[in-house]
Protein backbone atom coordinates (compact mmCIF):
# COMPACT_ATOMS: atom_id res chain seq x y z
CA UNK A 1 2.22 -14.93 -18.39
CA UNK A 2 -0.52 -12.67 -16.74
CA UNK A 3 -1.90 -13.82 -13.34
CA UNK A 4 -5.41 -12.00 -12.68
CA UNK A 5 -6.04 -9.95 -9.56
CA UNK A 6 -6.67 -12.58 -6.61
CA UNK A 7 -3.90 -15.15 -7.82
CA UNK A 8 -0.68 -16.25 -6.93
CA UNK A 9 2.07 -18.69 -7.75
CA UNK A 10 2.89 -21.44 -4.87
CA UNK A 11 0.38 -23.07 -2.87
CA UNK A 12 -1.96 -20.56 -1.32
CA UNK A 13 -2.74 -21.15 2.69
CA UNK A 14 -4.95 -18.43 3.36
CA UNK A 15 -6.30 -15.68 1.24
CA UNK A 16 -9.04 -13.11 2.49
CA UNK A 17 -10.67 -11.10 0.09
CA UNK A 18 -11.55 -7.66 1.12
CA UNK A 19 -13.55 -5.07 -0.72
CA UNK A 20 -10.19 -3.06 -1.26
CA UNK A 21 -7.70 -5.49 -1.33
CA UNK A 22 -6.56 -9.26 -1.42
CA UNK A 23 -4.81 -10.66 1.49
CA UNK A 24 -3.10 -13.81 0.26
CA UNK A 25 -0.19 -16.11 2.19
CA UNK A 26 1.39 -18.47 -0.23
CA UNK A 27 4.01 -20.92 0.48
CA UNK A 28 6.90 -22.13 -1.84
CA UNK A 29 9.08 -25.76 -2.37
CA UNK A 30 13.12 -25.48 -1.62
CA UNK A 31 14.38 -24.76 -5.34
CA UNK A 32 11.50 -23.47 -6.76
CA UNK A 33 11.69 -21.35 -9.74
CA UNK A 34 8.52 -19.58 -11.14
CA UNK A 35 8.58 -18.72 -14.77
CA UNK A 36 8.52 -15.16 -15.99
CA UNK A 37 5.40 -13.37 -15.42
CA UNK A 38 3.09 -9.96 -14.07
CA UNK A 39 -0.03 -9.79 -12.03
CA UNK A 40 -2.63 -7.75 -13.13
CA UNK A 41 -3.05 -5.43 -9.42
CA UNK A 42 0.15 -3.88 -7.97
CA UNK A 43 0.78 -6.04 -4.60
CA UNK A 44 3.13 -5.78 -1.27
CA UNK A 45 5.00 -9.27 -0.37
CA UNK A 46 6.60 -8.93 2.99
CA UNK A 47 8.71 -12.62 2.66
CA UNK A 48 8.07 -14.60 5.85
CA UNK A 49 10.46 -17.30 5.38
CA UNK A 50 13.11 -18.24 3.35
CA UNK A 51 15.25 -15.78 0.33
CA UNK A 52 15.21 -15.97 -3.20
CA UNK A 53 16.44 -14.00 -6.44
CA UNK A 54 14.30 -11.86 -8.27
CA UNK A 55 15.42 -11.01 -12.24
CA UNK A 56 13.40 -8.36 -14.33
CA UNK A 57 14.66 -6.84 -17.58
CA UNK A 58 15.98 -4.10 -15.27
CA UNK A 59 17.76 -5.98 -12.36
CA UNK A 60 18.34 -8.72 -10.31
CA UNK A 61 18.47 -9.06 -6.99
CA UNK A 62 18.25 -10.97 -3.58
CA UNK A 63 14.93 -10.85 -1.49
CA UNK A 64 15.62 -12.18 1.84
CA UNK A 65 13.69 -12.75 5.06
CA UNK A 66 11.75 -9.59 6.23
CA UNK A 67 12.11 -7.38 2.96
CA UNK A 68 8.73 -6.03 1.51
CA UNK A 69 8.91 -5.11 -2.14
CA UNK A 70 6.48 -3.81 -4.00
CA UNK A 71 5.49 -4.59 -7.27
CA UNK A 72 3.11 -2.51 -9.83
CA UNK A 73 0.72 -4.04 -11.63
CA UNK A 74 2.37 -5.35 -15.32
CA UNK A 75 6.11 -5.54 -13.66
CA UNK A 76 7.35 -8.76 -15.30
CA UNK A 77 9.64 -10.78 -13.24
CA UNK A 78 11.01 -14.15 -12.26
CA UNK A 79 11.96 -15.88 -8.97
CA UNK A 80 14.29 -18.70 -7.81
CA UNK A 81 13.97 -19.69 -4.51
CA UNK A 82 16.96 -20.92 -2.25
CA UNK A 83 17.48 -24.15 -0.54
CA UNK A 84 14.73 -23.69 2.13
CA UNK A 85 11.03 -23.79 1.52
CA UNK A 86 9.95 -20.24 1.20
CA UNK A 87 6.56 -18.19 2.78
CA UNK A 88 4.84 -14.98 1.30
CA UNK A 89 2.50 -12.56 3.06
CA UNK A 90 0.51 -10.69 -0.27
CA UNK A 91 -1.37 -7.64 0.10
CA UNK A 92 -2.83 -7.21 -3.19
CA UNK A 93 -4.48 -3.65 -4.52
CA UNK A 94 -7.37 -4.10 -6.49
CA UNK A 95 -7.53 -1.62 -9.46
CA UNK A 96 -10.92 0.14 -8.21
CA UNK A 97 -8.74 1.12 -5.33
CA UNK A 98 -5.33 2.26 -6.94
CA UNK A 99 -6.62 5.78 -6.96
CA UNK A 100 -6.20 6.09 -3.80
CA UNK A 101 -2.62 5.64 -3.82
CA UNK A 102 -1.61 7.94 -6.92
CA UNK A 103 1.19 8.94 -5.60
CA UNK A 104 2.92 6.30 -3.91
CA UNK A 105 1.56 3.87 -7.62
CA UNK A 106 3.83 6.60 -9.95
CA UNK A 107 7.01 4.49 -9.46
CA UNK A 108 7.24 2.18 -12.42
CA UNK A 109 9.06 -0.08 -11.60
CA UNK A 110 9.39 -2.42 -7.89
CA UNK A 111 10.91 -0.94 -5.24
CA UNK A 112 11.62 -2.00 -1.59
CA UNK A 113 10.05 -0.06 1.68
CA UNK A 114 12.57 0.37 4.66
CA UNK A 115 10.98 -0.25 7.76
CA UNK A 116 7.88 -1.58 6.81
CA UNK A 117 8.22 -5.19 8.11
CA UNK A 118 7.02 -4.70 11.67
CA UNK A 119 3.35 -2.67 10.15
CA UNK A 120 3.10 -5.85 7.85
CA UNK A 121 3.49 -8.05 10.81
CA UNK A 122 1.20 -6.51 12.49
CA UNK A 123 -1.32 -6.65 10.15
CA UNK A 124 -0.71 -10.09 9.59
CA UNK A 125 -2.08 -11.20 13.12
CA UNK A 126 -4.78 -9.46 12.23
CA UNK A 127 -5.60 -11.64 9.40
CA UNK A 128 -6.85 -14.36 11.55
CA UNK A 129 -8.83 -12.42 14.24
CA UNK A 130 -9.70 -9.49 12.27
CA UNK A 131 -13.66 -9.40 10.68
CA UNK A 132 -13.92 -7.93 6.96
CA UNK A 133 -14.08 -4.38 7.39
CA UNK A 134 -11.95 -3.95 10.70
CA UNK A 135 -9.43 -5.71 8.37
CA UNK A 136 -10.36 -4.06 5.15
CA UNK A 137 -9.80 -0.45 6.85
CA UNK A 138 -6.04 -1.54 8.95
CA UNK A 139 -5.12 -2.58 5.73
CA UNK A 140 -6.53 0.65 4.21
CA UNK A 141 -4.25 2.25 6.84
CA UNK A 142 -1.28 0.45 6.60
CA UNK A 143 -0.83 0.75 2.71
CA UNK A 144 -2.11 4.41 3.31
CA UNK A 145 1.20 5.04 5.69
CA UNK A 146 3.59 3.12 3.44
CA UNK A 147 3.03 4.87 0.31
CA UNK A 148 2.60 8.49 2.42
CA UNK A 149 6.48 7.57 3.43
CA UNK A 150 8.02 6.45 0.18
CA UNK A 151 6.36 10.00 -1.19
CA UNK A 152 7.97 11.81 1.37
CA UNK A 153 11.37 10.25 0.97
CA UNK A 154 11.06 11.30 -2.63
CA UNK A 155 9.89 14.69 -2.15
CA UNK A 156 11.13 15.15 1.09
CA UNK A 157 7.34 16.47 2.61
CA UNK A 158 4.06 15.43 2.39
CA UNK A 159 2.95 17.30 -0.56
CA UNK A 160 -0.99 15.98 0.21
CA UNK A 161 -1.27 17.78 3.32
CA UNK A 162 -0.32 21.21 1.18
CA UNK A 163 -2.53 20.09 -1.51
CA UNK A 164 -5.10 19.81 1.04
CA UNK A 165 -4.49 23.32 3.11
CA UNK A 166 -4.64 24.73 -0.55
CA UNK A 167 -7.84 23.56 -1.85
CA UNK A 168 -9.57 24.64 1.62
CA UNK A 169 -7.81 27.78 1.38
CA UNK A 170 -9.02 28.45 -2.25
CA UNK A 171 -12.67 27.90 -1.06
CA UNK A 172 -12.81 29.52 2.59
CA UNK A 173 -16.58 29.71 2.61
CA UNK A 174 -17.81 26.27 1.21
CA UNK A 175 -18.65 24.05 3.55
CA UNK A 176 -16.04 20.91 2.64
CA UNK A 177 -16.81 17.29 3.34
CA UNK A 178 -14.15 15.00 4.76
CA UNK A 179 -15.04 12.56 1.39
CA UNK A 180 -14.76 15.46 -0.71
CA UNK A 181 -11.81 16.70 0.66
CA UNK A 182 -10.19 13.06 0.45
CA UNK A 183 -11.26 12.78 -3.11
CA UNK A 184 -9.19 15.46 -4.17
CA UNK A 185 -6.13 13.87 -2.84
CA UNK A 186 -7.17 10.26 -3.53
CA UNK A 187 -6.20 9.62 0.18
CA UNK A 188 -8.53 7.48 2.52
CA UNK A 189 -11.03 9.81 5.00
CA UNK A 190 -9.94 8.24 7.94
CA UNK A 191 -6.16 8.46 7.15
CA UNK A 192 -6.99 11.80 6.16
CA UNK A 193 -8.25 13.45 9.40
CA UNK A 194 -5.79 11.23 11.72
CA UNK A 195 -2.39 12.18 9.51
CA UNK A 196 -3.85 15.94 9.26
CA UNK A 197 -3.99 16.88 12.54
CA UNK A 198 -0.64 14.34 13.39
CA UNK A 199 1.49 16.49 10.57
CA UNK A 200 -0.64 20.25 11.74
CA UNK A 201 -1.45 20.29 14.95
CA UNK A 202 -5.21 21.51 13.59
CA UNK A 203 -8.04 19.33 13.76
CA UNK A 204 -9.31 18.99 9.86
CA UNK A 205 -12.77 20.21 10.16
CA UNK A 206 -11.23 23.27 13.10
CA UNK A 207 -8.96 24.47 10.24
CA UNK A 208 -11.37 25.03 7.38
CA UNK A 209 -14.43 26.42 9.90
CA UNK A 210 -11.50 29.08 11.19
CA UNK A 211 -11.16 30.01 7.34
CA UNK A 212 -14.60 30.32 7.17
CA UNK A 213 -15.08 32.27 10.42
CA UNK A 214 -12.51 34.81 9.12
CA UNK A 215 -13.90 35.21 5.97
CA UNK A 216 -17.61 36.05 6.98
């Protein structure tokens, strides 16, 4: 069974929909067992309450209070939930914006993120207070960060920022735009110039006018 972007098994409490993403809680009975299926978007679920077993054709495993997994879009699973009603915080990726994560989407298969929990939680008080775009761009952020760090644990660096240093590099003279320069990384502007100059030490748009500068 296929569930199309925006839905969810269990009984949904809240759901906000952004222009990037869906933000959906979802509760579940004691005992509950949902039926094989995939979503259509690649989603976060940071479990609020309650454990349960996952099974896929690859694995099977125990999700328990706190984890975040992540599963891509098409990843066919199951779930039995344990004794105690169970509670879901979703942050679903609609496909427009998958781009944008590249590298962190290449995984095929689900995977958990260490040390994710307390970002998720965070975000999660937002969800009531927050306004659409405020939201739309912390969750832009967050997903932003979490990906950036499951990259780097594969590669051991962040092989954007290089990516990055080398296209500006290659083209000393042009005058780059922050979109333009984000495009060719699929990473979000904002994330961009704040991670840049975090992982540098250089300002974004100081590094590529001191290219220029030397060049002329």
């Amino acid at each position: 069974m296929r569930l199309e972007t925006g839905k969810f098994f269990g009984v949904v409490s809240k759901q906000v929909v952004l222009d990037n993403f869906n933000l959906t809680l979802t509760t579940y009975a004691p005992q509950c067992t949902i039926a094989r299926h995939h979503h259509q978007s690649p989603y976060l679920s940071l479990l609020l309450e309650g454990s349960y077993k996952e099974t896929s054709k690859a694995n099977e495993q125990i999700v328990s209070r706190g984890n975040t997994l992540f599963r891509p879009g098409d990843y066919e699973h199951m779930n039995t939930f344990a004794n105690s009603h169970g509670k879901c915080f979703n942050i679903e990726i609609k496909q427009e914006t998958c781009p944008f994560f590249a590298e962190g989407l290449k995984k095929p298969s689900e995977f958990f993120f260490n040390h994710s929990s307390v970002e998720l939680y965070k975000l999660l008080q937002n969800l009531s207070i927050g306004t659409g775009p405020i939201l739309n761009d912390l969750t832009f952020e967050l997903c932003s960060d979490l990906f950036v760090q499951q990259a780097n644990n594969r590669h051991g660096r962040a092989l954007w920022i290089k990516k990055v240093m080398d296209f500006i590099q290659d083209n000393p003279a042009y005058e780059h735009s922050i979109k333009e320069i984000a495009a060719v990384v699929n990473i979000h502007p904002v994330y961009l110039v704040r991670k840049f100059k975090e992982k540098t030490g250089y300002k974004l748009t100081k590094f590529y006018e001191g290219l220029a500068a030397a060049v002329l």
